[in-house]
N, C-alpha and C. Protein backbone atom coordinates (compact mmCIF):
# COMPACT_ATOMS: atom_id res chain seq x y z
N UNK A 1 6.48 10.68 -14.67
CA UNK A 1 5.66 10.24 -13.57
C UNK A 1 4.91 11.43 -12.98
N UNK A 2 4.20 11.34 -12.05
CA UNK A 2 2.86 12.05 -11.39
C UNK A 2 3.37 13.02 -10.47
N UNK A 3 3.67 13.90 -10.22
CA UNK A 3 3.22 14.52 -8.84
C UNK A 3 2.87 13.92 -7.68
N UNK A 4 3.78 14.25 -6.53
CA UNK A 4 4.11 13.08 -5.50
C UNK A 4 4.64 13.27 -4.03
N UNK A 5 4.76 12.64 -2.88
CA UNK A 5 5.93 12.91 -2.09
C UNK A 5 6.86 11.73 -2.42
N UNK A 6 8.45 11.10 -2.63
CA UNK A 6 8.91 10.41 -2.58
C UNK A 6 9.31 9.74 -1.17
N UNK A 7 9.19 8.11 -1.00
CA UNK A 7 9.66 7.43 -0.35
C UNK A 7 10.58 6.58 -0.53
N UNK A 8 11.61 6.50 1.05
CA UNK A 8 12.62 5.21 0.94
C UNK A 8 13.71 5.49 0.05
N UNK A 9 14.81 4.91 0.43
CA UNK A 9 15.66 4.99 -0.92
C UNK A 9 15.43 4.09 -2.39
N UNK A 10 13.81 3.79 -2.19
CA UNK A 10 13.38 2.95 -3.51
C UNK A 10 12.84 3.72 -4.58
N UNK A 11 12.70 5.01 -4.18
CA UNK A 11 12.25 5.77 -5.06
C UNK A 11 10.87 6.13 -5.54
N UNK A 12 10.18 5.28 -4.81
CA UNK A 12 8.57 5.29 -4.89
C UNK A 12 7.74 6.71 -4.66
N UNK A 13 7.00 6.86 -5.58
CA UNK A 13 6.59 8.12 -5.62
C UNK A 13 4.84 8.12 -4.90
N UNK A 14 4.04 8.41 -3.46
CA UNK A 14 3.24 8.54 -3.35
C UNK A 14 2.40 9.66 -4.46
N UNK A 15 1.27 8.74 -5.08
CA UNK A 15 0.66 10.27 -5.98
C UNK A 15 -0.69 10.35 -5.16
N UNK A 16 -1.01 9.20 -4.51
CA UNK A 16 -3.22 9.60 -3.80
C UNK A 16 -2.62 9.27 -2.51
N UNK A 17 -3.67 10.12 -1.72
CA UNK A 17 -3.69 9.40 0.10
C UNK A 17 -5.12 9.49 0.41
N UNK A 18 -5.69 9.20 1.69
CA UNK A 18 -7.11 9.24 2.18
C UNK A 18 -7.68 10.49 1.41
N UNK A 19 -8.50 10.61 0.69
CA UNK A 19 -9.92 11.27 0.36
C UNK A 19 -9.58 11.80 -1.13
N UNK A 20 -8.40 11.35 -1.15
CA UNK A 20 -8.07 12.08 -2.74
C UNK A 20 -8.47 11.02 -3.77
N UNK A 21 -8.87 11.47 -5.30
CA UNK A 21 -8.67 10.70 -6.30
C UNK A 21 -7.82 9.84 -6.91
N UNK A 22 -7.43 8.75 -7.19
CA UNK A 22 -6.48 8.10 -7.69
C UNK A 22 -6.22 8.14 -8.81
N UNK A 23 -5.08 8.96 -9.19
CA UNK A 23 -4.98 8.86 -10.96
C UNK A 23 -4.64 7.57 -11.41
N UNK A 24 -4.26 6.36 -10.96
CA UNK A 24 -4.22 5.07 -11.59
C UNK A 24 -5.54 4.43 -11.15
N UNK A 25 -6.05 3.88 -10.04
CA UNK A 25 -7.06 2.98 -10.10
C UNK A 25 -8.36 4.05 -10.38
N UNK A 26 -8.42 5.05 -10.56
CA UNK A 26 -9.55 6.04 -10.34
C UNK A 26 -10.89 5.85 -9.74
N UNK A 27 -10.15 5.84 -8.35
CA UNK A 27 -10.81 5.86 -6.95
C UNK A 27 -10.57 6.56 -6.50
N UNK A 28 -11.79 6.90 -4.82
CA UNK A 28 -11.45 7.13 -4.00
C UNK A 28 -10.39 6.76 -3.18
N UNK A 29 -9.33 7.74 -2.39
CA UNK A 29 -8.70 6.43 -1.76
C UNK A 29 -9.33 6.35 -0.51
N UNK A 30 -9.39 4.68 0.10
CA UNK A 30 -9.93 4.91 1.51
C UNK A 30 -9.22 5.29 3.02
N UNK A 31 -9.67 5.29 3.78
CA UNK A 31 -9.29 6.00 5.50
C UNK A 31 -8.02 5.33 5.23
N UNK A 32 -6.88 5.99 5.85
CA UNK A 32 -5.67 5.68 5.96
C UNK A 32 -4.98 4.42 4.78
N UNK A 33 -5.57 5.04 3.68
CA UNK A 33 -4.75 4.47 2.26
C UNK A 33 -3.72 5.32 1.70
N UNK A 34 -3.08 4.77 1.04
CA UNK A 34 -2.22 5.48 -0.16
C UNK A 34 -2.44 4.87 -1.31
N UNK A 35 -1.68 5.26 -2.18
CA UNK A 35 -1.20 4.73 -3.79
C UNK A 35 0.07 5.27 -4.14
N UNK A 36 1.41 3.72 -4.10
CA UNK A 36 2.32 4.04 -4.28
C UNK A 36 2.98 3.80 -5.94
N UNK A 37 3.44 4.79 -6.62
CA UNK A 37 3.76 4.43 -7.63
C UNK A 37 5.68 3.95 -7.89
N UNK A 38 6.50 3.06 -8.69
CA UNK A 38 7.52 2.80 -8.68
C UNK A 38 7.92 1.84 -9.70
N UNK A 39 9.45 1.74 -9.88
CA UNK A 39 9.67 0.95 -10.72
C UNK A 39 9.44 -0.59 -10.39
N UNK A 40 9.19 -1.44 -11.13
CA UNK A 40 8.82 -2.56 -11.53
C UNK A 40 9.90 -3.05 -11.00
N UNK A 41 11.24 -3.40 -10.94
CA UNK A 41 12.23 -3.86 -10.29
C UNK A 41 12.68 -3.58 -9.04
N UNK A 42 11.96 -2.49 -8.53
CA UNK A 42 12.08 -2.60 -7.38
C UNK A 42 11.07 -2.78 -6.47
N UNK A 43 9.99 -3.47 -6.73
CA UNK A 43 8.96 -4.10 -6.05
C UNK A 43 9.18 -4.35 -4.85
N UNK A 44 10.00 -5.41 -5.03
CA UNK A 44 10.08 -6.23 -3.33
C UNK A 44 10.71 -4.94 -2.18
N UNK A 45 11.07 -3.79 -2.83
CA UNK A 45 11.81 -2.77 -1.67
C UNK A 45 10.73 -2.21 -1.26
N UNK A 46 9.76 -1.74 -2.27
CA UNK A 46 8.43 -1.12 -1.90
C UNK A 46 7.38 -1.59 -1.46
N UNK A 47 7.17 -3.04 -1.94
CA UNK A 47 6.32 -3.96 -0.76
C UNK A 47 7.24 -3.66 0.31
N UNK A 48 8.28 -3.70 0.90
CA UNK A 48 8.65 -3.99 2.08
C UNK A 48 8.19 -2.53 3.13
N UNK A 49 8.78 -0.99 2.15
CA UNK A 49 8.50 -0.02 2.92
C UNK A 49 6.75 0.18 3.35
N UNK A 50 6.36 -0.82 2.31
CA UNK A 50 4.95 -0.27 2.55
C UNK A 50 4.39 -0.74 3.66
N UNK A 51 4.93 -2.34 3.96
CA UNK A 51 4.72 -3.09 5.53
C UNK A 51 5.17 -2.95 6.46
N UNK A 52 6.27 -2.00 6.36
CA UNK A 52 6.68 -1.42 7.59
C UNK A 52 6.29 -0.17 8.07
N UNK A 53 5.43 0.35 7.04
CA UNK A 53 4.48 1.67 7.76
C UNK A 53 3.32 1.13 7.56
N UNK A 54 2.45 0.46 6.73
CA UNK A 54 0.98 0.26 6.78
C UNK A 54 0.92 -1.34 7.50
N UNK A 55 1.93 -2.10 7.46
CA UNK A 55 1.54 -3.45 8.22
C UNK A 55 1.51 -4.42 7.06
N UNK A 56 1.76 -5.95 8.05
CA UNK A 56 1.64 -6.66 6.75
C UNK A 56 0.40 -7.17 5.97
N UNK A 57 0.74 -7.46 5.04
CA UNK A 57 -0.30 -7.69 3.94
C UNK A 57 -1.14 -6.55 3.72
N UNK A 58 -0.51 -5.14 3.56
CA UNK A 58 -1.46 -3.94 3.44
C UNK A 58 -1.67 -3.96 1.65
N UNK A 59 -1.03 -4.07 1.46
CA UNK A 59 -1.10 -4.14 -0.40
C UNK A 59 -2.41 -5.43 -0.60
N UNK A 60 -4.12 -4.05 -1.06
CA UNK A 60 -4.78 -4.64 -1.30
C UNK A 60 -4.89 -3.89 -2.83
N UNK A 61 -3.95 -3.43 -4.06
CA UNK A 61 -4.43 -3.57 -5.69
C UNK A 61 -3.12 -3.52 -5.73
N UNK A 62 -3.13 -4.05 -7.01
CA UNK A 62 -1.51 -4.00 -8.20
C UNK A 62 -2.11 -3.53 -9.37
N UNK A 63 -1.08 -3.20 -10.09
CA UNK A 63 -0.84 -2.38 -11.69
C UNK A 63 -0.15 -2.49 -11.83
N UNK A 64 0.61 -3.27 -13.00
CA UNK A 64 1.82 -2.79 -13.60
C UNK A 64 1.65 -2.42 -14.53
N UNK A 65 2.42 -1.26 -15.02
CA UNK A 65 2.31 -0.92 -16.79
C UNK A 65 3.31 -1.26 -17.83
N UNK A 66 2.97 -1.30 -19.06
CA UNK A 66 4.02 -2.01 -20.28
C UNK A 66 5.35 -0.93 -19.85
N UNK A 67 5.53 -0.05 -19.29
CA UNK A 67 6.69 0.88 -19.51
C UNK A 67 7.81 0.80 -18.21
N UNK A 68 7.14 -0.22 -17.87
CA UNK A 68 7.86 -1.04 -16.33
C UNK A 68 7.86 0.21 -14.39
N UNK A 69 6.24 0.74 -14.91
CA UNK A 69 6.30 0.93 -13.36
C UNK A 69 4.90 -0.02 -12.55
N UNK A 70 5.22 0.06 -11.35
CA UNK A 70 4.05 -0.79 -11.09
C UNK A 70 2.93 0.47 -10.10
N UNK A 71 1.65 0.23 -9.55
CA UNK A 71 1.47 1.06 -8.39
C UNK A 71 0.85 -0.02 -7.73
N UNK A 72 0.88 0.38 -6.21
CA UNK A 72 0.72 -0.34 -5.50
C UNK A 72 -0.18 0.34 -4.22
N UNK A 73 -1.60 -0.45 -4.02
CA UNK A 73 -2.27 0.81 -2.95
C UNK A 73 -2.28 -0.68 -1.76
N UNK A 74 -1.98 0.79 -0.97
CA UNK A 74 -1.93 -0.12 0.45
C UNK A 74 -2.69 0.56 1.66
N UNK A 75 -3.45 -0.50 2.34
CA UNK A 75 -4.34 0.64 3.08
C UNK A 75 -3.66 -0.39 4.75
N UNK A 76 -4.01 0.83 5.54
CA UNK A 76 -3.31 1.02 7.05
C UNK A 76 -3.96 -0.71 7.32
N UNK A 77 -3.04 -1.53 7.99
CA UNK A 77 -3.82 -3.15 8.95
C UNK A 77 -3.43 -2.58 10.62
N UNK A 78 -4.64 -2.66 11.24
CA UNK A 78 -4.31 -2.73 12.21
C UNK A 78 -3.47 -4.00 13.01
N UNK A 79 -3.58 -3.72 14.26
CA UNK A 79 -2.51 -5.16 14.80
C UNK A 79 -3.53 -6.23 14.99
N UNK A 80 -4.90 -5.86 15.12
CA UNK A 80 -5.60 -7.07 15.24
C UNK A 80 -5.68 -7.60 13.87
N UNK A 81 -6.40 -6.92 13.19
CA UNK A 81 -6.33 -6.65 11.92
C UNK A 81 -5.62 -8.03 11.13
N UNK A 82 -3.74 -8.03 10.96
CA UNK A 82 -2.82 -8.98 10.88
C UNK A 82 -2.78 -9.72 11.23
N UNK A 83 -3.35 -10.09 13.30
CA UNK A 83 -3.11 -11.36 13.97
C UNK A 83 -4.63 -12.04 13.11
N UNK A 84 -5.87 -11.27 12.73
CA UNK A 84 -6.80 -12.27 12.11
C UNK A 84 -6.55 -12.73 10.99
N UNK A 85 -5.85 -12.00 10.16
CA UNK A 85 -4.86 -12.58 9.09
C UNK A 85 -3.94 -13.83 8.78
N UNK A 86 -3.25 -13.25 10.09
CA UNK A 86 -2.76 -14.55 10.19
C UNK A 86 -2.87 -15.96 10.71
N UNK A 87 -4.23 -15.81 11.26
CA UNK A 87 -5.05 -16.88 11.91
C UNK A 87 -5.95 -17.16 11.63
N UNK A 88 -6.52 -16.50 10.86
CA UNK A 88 -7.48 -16.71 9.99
C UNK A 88 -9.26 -16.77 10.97
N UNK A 89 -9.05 -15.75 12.01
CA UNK A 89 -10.05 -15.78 12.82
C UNK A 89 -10.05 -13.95 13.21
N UNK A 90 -11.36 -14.01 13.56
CA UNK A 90 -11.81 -13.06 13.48
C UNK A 90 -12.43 -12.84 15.34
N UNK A 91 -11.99 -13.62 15.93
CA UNK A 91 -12.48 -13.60 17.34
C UNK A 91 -11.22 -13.55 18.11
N UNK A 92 -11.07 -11.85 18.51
CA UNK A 92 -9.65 -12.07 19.06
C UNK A 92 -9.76 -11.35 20.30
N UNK A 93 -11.08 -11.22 20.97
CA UNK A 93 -11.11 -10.66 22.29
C UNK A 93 -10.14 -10.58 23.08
N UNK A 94 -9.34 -11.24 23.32
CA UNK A 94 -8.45 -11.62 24.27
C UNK A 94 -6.82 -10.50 24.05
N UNK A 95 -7.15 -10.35 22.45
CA UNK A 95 -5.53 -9.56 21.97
C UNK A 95 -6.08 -7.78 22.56
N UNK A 96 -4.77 -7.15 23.34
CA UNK A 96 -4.97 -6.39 23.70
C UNK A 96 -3.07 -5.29 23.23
């Protein structure tokens, strides 16, 4: 695997953050993104760490590869961000 900081006791290896190149999707990454790389079986631990620091539904790409890791980029949701998510509205003057 890549060159990294590790997270969680899931083992997930950050390899891109904001402004760096992505050696899997080969992108930019954007303002307060990452790209987390990890094993394939432990998905659901690393979706989870990733929503508890970037918010939910931050996992906007997947990859998995034949050799069973997946990566996963997740970029920062704000709190309005989620409540329009989850409401599916975009007029939330009122949330403070």
């Amino acid at each position: 695997m890549m060159g990294g900081n590790m997270v969680g006791r899931e083992g997930g290896l950050v390899v891109a953050k904001t402004g760096e190149k992505c050696p899997v999707f080969k992108d930019e990454i954007p303002h307060m993104a990452i790209t987390l790389v990890g094993r394939s079986e432990d998905y659901h631990d690393l979706e989870y760490w990733l929503e508890y620091v970037k918010g939910l539904h931050c996992i906007t790409r997947h990859f998995e590869s034949e050799d069973g890791y997946i990566a996963l980029r997740a970029e920062h949701q704000s709190a309005k961000a989620r409540l329009a998510s989850q409401t599916g509205t975009d007029q939330l003057s009122n949330f403070r």
